[in-house]
PDB file of N, CA and C in Angstrom:
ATOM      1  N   UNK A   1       0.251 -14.347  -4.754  1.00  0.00           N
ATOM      2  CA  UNK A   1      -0.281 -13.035  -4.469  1.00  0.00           C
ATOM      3  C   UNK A   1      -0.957 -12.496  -5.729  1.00  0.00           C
ATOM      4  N   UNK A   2      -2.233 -11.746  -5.807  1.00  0.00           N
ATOM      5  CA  UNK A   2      -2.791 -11.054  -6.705  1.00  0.00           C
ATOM      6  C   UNK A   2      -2.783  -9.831  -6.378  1.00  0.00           C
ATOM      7  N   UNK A   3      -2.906  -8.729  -7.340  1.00  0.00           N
ATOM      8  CA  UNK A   3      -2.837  -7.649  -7.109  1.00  0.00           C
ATOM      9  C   UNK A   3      -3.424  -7.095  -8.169  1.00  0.00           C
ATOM     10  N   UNK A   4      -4.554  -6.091  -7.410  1.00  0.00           N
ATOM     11  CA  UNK A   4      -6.027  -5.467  -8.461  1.00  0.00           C
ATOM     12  C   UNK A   4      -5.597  -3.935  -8.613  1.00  0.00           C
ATOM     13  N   UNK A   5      -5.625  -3.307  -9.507  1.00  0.00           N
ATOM     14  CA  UNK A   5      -5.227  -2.039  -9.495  1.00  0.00           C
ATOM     15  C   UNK A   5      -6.970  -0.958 -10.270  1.00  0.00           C
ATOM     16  N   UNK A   6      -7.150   0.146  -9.385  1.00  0.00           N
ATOM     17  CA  UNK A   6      -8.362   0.222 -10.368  1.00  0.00           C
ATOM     18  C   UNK A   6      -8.051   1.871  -9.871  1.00  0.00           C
ATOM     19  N   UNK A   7      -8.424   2.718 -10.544  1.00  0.00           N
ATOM     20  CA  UNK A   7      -8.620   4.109 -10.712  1.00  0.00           C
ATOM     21  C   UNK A   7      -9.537   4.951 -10.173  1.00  0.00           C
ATOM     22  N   UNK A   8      -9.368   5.732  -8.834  1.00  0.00           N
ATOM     23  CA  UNK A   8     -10.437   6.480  -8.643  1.00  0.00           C
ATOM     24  C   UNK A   8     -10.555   7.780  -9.310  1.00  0.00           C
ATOM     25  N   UNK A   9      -9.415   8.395  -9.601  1.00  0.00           N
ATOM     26  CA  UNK A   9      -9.460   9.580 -10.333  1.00  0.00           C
ATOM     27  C   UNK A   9      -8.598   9.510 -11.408  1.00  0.00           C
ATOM     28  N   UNK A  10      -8.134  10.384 -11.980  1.00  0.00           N
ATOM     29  CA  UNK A  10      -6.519  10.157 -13.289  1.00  0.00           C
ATOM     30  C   UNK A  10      -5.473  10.305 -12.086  1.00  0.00           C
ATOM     31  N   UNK A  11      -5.235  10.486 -11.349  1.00  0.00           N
ATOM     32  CA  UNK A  11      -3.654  10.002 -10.838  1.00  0.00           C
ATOM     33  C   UNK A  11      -4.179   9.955  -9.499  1.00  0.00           C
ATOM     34  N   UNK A  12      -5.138   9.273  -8.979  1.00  0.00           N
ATOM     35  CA  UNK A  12      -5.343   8.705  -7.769  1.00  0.00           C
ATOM     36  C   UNK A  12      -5.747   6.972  -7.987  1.00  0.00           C
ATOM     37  N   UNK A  13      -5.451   5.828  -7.574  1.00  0.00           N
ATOM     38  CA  UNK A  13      -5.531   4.674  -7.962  1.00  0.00           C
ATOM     39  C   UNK A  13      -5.738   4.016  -6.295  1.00  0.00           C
ATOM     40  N   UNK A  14      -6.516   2.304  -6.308  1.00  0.00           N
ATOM     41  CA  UNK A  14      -6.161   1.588  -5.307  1.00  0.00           C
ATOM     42  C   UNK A  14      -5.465   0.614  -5.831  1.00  0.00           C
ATOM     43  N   UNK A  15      -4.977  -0.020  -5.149  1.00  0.00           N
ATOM     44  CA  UNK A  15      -4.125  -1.550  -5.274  1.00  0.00           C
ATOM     45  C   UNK A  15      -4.423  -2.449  -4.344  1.00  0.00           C
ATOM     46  N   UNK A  16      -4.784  -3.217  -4.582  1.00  0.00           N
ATOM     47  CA  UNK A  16      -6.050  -4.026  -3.717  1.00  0.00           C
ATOM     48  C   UNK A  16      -4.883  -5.758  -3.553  1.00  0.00           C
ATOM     49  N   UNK A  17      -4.434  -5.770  -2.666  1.00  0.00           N
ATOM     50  CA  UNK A  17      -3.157  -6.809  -2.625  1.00  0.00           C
ATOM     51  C   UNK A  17      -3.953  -7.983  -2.120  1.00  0.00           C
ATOM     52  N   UNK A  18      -3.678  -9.487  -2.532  1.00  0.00           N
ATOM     53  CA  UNK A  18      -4.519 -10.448  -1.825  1.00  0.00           C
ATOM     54  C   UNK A  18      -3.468 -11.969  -1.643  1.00  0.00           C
ATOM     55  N   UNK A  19      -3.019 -11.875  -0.433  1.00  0.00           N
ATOM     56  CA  UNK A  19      -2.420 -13.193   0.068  1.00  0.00           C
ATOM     57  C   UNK A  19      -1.100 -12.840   0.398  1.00  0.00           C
ATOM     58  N   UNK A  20      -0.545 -13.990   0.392  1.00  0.00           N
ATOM     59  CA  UNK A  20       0.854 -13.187   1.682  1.00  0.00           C
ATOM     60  C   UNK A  20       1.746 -12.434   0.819  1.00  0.00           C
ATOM     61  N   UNK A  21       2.622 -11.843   0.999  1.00  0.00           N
ATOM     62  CA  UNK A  21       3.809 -10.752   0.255  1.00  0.00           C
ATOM     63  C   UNK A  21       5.268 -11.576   0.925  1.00  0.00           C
ATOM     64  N   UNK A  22       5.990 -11.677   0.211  1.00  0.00           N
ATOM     65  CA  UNK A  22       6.985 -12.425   0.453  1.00  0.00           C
ATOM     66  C   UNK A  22       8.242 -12.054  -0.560  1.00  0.00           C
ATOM     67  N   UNK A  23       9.501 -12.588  -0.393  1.00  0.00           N
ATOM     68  CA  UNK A  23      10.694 -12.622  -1.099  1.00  0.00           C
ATOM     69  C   UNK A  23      10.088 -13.341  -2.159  1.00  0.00           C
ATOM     70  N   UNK A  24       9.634 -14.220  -2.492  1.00  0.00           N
ATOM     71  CA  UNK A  24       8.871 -14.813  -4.021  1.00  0.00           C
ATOM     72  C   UNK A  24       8.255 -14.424  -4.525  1.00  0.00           C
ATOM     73  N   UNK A  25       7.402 -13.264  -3.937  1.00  0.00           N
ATOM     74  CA  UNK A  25       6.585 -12.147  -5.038  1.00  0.00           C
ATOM     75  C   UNK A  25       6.455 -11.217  -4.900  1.00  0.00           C
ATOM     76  N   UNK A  26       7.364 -10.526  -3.758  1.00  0.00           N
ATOM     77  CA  UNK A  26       7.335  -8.947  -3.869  1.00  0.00           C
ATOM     78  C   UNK A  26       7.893  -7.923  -4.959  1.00  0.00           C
ATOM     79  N   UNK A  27       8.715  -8.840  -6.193  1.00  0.00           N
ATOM     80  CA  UNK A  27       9.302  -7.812  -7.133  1.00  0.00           C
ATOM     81  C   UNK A  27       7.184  -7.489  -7.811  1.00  0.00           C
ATOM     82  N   UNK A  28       6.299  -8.169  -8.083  1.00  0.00           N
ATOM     83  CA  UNK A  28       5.579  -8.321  -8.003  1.00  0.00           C
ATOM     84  C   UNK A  28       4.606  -6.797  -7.867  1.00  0.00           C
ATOM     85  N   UNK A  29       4.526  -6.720  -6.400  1.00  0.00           N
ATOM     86  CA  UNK A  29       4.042  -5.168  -5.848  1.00  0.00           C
ATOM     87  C   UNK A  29       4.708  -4.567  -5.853  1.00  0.00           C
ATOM     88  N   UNK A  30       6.340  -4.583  -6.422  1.00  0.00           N
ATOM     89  CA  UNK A  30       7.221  -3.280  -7.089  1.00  0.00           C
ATOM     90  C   UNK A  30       6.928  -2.735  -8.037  1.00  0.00           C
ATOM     91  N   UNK A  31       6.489  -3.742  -9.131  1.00  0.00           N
ATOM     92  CA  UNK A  31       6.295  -3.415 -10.560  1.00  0.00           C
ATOM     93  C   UNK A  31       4.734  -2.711 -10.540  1.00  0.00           C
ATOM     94  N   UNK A  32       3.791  -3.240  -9.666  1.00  0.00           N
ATOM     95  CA  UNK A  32       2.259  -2.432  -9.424  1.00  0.00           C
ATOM     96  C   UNK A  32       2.660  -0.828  -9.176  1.00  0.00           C
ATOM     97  N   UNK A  33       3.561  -0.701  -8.500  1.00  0.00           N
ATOM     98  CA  UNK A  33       4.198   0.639  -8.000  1.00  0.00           C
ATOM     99  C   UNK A  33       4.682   1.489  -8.281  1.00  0.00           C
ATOM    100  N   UNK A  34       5.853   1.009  -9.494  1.00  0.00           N
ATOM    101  CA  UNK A  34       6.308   1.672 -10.558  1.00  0.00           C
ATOM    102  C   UNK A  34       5.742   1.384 -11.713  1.00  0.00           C
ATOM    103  N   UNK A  35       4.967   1.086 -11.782  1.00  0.00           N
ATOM    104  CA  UNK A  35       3.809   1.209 -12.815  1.00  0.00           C
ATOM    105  C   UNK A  35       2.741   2.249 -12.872  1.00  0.00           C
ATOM    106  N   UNK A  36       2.558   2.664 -11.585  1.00  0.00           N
ATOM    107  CA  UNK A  36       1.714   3.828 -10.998  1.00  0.00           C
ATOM    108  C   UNK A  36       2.572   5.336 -11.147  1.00  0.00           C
ATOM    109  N   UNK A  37       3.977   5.088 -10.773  1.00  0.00           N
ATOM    110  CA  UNK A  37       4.682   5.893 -10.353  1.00  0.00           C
ATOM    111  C   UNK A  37       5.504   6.688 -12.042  1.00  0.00           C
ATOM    112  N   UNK A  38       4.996   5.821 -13.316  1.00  0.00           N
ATOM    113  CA  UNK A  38       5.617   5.921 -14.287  1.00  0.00           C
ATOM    114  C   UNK A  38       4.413   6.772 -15.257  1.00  0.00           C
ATOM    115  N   UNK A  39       3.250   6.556 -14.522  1.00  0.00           N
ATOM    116  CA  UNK A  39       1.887   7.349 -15.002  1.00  0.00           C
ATOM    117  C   UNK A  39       1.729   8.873 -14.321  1.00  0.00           C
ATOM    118  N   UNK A  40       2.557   9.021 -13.024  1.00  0.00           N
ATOM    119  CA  UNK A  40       2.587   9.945 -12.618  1.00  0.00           C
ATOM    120  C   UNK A  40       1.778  10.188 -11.279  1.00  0.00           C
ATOM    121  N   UNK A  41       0.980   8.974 -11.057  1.00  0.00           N
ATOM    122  CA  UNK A  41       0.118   8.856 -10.134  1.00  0.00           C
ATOM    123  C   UNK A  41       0.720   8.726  -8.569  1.00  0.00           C
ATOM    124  N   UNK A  42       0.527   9.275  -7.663  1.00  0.00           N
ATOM    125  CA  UNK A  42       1.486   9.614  -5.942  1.00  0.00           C
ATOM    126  C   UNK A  42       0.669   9.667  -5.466  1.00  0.00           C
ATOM    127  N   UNK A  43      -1.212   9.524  -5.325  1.00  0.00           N
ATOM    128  CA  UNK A  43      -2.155   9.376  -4.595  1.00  0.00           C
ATOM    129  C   UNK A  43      -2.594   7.675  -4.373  1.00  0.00           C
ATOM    130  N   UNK A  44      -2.349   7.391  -3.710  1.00  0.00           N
ATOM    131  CA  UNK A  44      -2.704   5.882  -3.498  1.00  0.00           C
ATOM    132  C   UNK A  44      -3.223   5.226  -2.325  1.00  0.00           C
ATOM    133  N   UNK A  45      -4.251   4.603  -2.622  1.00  0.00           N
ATOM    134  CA  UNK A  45      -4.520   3.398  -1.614  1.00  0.00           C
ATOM    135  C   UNK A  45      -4.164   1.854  -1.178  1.00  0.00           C
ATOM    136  N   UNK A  46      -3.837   1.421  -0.626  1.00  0.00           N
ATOM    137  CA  UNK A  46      -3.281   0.148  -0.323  1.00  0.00           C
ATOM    138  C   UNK A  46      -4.000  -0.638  -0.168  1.00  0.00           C
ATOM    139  N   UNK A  47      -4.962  -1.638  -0.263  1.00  0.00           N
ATOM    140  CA  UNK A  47      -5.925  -1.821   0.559  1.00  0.00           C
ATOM    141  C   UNK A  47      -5.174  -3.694   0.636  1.00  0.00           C
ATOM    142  N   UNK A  48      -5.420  -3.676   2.095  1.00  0.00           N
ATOM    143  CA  UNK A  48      -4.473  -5.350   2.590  1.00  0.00           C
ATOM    144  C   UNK A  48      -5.062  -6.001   3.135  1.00  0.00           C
ATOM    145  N   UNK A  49      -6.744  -5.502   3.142  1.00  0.00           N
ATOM    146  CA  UNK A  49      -7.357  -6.516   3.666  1.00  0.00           C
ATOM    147  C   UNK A  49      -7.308  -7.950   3.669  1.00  0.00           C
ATOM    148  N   UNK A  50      -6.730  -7.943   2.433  1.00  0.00           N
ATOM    149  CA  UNK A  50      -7.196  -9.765   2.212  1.00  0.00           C
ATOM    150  C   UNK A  50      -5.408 -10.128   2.054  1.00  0.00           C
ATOM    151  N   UNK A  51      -4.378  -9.394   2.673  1.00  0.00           N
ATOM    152  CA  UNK A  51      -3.161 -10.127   3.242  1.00  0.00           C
ATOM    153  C   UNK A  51      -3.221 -10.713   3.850  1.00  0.00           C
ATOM    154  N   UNK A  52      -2.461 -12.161   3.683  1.00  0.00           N
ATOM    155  CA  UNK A  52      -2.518 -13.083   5.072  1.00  0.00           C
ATOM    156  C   UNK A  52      -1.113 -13.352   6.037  1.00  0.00           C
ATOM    157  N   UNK A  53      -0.238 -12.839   4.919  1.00  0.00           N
ATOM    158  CA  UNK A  53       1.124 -12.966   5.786  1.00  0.00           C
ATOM    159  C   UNK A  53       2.272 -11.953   4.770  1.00  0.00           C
ATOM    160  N   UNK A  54       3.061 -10.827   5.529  1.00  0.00           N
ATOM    161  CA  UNK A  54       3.590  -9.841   5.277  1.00  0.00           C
ATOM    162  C   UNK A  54       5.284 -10.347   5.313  1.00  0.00           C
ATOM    163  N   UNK A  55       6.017 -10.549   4.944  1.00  0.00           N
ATOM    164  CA  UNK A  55       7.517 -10.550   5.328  1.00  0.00           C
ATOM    165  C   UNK A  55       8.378  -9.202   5.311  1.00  0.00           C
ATOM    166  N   UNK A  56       9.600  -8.905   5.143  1.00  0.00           N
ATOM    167  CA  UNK A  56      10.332  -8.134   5.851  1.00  0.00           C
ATOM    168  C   UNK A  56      10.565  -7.643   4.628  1.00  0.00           C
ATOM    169  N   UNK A  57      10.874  -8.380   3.230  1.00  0.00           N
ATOM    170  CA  UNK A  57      10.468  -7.964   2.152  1.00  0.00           C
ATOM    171  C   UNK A  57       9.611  -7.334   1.560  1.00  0.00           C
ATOM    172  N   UNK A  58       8.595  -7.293   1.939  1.00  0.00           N
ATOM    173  CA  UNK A  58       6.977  -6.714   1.545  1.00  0.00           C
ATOM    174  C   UNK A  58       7.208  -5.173   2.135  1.00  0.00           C
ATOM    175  N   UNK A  59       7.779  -5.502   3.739  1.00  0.00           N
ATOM    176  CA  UNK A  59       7.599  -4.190   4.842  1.00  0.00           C
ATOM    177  C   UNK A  59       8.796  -2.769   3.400  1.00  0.00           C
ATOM    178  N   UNK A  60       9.939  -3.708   3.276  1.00  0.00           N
ATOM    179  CA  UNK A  60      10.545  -2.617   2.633  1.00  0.00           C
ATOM    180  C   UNK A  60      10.068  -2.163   1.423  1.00  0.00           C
ATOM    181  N   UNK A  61       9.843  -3.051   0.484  1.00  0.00           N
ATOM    182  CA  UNK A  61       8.754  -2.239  -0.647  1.00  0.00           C
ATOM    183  C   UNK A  61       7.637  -1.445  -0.431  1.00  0.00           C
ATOM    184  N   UNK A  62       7.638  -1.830   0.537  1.00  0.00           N
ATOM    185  CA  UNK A  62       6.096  -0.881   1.209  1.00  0.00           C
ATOM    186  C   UNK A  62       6.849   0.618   1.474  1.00  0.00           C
ATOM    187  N   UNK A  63       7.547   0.604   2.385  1.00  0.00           N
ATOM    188  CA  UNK A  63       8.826   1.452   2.723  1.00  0.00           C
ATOM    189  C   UNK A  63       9.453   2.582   1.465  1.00  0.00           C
ATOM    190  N   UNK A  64       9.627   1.717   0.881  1.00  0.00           N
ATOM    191  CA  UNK A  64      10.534   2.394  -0.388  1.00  0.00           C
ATOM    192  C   UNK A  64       9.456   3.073  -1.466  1.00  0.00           C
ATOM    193  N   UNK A  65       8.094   2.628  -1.359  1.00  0.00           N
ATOM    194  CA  UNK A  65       6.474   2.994  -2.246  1.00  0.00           C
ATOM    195  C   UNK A  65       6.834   4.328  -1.684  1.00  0.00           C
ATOM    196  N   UNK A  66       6.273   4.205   0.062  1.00  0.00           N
ATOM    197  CA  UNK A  66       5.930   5.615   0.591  1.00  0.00           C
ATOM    198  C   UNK A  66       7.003   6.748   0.317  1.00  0.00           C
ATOM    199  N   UNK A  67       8.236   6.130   0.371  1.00  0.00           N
ATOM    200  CA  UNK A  67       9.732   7.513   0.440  1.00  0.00           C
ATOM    201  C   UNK A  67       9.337   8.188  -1.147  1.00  0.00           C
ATOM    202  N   UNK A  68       9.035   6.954  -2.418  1.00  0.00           N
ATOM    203  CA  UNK A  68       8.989   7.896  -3.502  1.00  0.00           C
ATOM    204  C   UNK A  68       7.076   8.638  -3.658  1.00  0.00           C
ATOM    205  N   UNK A  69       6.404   8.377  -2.854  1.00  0.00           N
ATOM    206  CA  UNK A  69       5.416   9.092  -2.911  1.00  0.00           C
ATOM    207  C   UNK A  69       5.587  10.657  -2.323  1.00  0.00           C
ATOM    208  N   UNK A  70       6.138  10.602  -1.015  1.00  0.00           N
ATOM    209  CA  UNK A  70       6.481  11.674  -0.353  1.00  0.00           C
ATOM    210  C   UNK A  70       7.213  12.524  -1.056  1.00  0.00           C
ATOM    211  N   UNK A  71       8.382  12.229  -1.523  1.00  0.00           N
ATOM    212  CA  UNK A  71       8.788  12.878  -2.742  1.00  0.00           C
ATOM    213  C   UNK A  71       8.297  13.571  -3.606  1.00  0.00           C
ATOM    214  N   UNK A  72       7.374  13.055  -4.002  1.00  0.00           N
ATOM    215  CA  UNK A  72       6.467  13.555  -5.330  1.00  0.00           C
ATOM    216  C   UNK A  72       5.156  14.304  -4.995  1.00  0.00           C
ATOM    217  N   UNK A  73       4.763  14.840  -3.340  1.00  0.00           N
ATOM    218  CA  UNK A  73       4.127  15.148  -3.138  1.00  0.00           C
ATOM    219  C   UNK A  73       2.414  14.533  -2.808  1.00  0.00           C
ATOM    220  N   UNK A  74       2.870  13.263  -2.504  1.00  0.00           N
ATOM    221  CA  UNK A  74       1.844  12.255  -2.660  1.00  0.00           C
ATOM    222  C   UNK A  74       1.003  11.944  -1.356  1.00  0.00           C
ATOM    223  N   UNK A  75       0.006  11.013  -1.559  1.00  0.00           N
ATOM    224  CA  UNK A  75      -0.253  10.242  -0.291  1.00  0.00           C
ATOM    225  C   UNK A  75      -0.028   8.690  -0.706  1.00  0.00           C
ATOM    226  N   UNK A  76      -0.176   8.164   0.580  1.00  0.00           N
ATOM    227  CA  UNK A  76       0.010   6.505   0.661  1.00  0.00           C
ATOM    228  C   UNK A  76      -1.094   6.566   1.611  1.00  0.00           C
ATOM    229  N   UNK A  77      -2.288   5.458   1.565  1.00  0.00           N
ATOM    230  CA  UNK A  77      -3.189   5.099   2.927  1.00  0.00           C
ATOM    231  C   UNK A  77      -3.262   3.905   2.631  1.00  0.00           C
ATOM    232  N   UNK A  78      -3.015   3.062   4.058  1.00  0.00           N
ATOM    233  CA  UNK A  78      -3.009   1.611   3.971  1.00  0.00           C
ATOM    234  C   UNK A  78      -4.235   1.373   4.412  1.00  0.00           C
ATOM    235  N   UNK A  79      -5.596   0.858   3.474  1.00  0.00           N
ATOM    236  CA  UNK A  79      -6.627   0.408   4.229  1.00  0.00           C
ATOM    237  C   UNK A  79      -7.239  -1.041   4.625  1.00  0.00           C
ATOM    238  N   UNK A  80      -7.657  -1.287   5.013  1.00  0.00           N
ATOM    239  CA  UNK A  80      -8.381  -2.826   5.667  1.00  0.00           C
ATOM    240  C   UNK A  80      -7.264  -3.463   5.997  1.00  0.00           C
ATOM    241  N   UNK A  81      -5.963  -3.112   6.439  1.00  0.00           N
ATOM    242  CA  UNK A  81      -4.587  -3.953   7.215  1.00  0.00           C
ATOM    243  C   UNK A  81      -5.548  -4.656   8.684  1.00  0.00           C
ATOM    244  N   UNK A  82      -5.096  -5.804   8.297  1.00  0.00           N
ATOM    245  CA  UNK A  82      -6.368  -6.963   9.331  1.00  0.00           C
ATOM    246  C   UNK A  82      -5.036  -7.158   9.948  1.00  0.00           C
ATOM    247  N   UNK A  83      -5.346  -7.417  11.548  1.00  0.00           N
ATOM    248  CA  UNK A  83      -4.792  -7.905  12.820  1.00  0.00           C
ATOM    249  C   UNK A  83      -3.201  -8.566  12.501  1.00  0.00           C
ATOM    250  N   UNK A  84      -3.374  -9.603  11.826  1.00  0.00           N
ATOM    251  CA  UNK A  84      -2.251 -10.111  11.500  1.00  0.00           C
ATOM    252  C   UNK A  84      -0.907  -9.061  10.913  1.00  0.00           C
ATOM    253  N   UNK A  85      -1.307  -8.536   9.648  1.00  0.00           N
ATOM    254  CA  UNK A  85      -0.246  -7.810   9.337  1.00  0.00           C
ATOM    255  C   UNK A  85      -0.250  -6.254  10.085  1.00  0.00           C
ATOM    256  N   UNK A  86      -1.222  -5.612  10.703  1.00  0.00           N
ATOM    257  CA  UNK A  86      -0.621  -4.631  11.257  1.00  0.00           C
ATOM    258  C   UNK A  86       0.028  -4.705  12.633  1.00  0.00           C
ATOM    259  N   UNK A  87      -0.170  -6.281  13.078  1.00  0.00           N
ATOM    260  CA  UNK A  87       1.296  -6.605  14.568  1.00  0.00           C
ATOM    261  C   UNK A  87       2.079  -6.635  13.514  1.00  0.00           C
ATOM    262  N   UNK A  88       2.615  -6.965  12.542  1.00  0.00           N
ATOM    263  CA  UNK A  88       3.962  -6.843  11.757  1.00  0.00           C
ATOM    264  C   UNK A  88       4.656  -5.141  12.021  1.00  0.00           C
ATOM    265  N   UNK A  89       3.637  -4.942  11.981  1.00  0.00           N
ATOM    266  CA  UNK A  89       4.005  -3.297  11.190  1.00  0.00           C
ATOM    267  C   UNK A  89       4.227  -2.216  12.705  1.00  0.00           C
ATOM    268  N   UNK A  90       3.230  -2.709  13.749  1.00  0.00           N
ATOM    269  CA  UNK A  90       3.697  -2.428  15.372  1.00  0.00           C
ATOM    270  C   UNK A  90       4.861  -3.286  15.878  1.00  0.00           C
ATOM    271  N   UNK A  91       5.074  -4.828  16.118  1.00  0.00           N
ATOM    272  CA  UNK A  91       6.138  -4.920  16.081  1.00  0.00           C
ATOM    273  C   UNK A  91       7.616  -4.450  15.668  1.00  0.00           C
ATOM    274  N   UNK A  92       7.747  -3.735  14.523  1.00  0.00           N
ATOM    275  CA  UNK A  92       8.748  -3.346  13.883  1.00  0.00           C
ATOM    276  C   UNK A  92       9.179  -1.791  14.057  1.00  0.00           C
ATOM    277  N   UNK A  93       7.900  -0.989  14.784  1.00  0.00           N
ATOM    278  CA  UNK A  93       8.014   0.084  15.488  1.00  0.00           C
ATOM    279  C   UNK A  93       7.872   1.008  14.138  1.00  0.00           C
ATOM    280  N   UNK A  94       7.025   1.053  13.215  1.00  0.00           N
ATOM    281  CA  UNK A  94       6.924   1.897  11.797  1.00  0.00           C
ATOM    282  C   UNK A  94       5.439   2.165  11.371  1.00  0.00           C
ATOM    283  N   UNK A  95       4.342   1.584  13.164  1.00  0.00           N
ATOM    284  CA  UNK A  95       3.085   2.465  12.458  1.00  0.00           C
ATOM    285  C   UNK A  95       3.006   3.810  12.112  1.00  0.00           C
ATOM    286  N   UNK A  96       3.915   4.544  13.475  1.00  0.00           N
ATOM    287  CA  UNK A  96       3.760   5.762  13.389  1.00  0.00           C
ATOM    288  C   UNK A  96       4.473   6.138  11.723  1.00  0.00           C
ATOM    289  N   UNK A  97       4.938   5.951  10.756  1.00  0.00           N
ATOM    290  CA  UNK A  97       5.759   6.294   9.818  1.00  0.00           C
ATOM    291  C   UNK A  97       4.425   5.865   8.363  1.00  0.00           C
ATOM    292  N   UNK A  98       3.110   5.079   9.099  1.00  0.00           N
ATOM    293  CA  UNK A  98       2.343   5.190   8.035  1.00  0.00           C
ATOM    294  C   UNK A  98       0.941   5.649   8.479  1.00  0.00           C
ATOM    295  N   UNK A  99       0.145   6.005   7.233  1.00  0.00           N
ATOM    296  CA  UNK A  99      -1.402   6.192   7.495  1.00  0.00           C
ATOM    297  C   UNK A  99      -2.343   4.578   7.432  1.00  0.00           C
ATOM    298  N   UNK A 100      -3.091   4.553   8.366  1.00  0.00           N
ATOM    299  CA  UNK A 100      -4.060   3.256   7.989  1.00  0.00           C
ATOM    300  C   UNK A 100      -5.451   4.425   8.061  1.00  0.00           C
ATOM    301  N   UNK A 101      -6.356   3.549   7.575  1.00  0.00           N
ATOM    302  CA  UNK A 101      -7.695   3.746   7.356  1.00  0.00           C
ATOM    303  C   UNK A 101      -8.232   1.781   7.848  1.00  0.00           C
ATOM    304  N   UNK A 102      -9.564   2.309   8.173  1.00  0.00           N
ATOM    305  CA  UNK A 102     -10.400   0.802   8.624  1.00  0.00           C
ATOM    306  C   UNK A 102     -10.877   0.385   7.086  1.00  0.00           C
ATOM    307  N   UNK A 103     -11.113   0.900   6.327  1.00  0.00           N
ATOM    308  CA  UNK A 103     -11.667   0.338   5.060  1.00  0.00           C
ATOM    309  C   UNK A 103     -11.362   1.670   3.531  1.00  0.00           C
ATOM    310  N   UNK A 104     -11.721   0.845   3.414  1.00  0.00           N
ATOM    311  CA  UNK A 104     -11.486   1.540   1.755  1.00  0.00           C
ATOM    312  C   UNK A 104     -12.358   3.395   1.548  1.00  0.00           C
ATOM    313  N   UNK A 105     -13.452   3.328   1.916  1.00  0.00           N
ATOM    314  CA  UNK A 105     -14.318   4.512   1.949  1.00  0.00           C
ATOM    315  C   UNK A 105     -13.377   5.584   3.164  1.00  0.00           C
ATOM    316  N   UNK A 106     -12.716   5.091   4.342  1.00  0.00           N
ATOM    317  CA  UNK A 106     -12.087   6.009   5.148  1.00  0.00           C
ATOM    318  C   UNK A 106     -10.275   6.439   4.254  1.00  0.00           C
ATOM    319  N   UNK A 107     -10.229   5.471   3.949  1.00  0.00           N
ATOM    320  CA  UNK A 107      -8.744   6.418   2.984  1.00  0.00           C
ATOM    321  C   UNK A 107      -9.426   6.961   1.620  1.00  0.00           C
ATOM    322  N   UNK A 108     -10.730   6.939   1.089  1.00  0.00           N
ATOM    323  CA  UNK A 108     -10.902   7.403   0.296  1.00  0.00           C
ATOM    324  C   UNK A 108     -10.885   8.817   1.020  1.00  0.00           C
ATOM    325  N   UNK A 109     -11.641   9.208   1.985  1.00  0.00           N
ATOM    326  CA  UNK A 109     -11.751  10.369   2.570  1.00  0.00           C
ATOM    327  C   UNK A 109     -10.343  10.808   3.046  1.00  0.00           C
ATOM    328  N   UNK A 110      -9.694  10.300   3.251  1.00  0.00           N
ATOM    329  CA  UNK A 110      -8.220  10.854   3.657  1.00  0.00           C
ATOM    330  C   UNK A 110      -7.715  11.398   2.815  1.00  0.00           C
ATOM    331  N   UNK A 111      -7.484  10.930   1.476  1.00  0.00           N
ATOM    332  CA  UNK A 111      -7.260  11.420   0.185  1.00  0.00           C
ATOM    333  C   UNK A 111      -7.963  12.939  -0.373  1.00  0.00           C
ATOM    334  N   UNK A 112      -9.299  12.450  -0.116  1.00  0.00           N
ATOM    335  CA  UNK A 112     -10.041  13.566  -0.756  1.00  0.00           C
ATOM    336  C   UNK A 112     -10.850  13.699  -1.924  1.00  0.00           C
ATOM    337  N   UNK A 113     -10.729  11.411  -2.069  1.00  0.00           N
ATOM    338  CA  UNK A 113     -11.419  11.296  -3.312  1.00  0.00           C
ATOM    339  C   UNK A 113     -12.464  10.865  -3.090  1.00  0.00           C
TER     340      UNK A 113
END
């Protein structure tokens, strides 16, 4: 898994995730997270387009991102989640519990950046 982190504003950021998320590299997109979360930054984009396979591991770090964003007054938008991983995320009955956007420019607008 790679993971691109780039700055749209001072505490708004994307994280641009690429290939599957799994028990072997999700401490991985923890540390992208609390790395964000240690700058002060709670505006974020997800963007998963280029995920190819999500595990149950991934779903809870994902999970545990959004609880400390909400907290802090934040947003989370998951954008470009392709077919594959958002049946993960309907299967498991937890779309309603997130935001998606179709691409990167529509959670930019969700945000407000």
């Amino acid at each position: 898994m790679k993971i691109h982190a780039a700055s749209l504003a001072p505490k708004s950021w994307v994280l641009a995730v690429e290939g599957p998320i799994d028990v072997s590299n999700v401490s991985k997109l923890k540390d992208a997270f609390d790395a964000l979360f240690a700058k002060g930054v709670y505006q974020i984009i997800l963007d998963l387009e280029k995920v190819t396979f999500i595990a149950s591991a991934g779903l809870g770090c994902l999970l545990t991102a959004r609880d400390v964003v909400l907290k802090n007054a934040g947003d989370l938008v998951f954008a470009g989640t392709n077919s594959t991983v958002r049946e993960v995320f309907d299967l498991l009955g937890i779309t309603s519990l997130l935001r998606f956007a179709r691409d990167l420019a529509e959670a930019r607008a969700q945000l407000g950046k």
